[in-house]
Protein backbone atom coordinates (compact mmCIF):
# COMPACT_ATOMS: atom_id res chain seq x y z
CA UNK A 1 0.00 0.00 0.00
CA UNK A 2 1.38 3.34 -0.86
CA UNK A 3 1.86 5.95 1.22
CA UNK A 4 -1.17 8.19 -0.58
CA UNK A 5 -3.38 4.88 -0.32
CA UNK A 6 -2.97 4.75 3.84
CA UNK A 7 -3.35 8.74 3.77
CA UNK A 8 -6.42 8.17 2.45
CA UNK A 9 -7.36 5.33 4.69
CA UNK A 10 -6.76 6.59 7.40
CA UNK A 11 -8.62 10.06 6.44
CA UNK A 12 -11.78 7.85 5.77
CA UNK A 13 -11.29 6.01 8.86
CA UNK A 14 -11.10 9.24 10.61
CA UNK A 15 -14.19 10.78 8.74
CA UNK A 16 -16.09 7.10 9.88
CA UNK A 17 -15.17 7.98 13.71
CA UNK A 18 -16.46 11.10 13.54
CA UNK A 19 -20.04 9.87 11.99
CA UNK A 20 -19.43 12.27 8.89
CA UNK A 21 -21.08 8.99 6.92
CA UNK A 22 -23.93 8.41 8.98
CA UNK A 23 -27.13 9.65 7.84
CA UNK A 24 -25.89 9.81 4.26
CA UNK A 25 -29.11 10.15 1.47
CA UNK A 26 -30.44 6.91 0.28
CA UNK A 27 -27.77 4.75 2.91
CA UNK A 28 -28.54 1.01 3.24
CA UNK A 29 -30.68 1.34 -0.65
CA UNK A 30 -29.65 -0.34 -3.14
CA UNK A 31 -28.02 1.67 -6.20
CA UNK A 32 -30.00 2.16 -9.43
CA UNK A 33 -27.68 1.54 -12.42
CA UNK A 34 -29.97 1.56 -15.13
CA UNK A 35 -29.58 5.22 -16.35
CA UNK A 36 -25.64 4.45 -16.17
CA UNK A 37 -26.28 1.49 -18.92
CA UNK A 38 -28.82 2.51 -20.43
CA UNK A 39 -26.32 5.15 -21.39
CA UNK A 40 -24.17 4.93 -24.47
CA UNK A 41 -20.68 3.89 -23.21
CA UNK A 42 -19.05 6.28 -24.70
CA UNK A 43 -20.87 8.77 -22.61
CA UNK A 44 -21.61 6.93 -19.19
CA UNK A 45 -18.28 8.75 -17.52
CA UNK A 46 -19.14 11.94 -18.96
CA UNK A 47 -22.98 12.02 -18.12
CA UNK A 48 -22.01 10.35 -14.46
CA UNK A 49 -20.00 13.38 -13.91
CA UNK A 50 -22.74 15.88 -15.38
CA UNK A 51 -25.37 14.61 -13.28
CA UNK A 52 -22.82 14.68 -10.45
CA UNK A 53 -22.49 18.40 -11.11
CA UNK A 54 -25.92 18.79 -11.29
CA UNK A 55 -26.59 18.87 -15.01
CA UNK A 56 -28.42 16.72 -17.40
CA UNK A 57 -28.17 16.39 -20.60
CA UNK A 58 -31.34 16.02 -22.33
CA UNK A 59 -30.26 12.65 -23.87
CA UNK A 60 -30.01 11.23 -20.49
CA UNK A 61 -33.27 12.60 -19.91
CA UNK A 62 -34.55 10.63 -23.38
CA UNK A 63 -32.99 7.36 -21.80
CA UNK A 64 -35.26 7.50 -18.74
CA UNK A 65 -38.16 8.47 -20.24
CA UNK A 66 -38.04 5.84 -23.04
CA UNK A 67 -36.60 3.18 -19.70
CA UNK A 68 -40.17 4.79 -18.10
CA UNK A 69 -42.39 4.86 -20.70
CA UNK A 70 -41.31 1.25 -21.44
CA UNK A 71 -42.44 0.11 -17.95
CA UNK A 72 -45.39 1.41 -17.78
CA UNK A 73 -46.23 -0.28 -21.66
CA UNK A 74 -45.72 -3.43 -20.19
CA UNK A 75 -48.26 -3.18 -16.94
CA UNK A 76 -50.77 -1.45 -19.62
CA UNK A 77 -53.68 -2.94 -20.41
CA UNK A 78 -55.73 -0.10 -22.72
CA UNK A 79 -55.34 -0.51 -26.84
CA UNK A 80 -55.42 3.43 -27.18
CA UNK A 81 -52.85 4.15 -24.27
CA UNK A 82 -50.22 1.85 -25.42
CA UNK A 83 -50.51 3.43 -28.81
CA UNK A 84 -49.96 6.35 -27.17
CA UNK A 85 -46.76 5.35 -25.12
CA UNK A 86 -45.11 3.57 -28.40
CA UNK A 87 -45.78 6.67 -30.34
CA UNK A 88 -43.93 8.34 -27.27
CA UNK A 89 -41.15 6.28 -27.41
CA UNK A 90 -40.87 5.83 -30.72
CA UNK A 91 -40.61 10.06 -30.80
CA UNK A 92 -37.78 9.93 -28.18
CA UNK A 93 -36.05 7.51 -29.83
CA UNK A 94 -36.16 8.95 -33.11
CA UNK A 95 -35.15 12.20 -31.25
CA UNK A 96 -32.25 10.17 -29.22
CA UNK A 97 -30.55 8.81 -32.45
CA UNK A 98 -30.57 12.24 -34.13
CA UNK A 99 -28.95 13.90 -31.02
CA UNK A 100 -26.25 10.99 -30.95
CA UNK A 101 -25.63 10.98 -34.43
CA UNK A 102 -24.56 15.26 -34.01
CA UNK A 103 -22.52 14.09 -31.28
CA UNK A 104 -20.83 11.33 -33.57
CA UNK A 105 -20.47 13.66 -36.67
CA UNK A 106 -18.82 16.59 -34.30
CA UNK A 107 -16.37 13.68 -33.03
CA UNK A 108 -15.21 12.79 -36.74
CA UNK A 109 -14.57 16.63 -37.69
């Protein structure tokens, strides 16, 4: 263990004496990693650290809605609702691949 690894250590260990980890949003829940892969590889370590900051971009916001919208297809029973939510999704998706192909053409220039 390097010297900057048992700094650390013994930082945390210090910060987990003191309680500064107790009470901590969400603590004992389970994480939920499907926005992470339901995210374009490419993209999951930039989008993790945008939402980190606060900021979303609006593809991530396409990804949950279509991950929602799918959900809530499958548990619905009504002929004129579902056609409703696939015309949603189908929208966001068409709207997902044209935002991700910009972002593909701006990478090649």
């Amino acid at each position: 263990m390097s010297i900057f690894d048992k700094s650390v250590e013994a930082i945390l260990q210090a910060a987990v004496a003191r309680g500064e980890f107790d009470n901590l949003p969400n603590a004992g829940e389970r994480l939920d990693l499907t926005e992470y892969f339901n995210t374009p590889e490419e993209f999951r370590v930039a989008a993790s650290i945008l939402k980190n900051a606060g900021i979303k971009p609006r593809e991530a916001d396409m990804l949950r809605e279509i991950a929602e919208l799918k959900k809530k297809l499958a548990s619905c029973q009504d002929n004129t609702k579902q056609a409703t939510i696939r015309e949603r999704i189908q929208y966001l998706q068409i709207g997902l691949n044209l935002a991700l192909e910009r972002i593909q053409q701006q990478r090649r220039k």
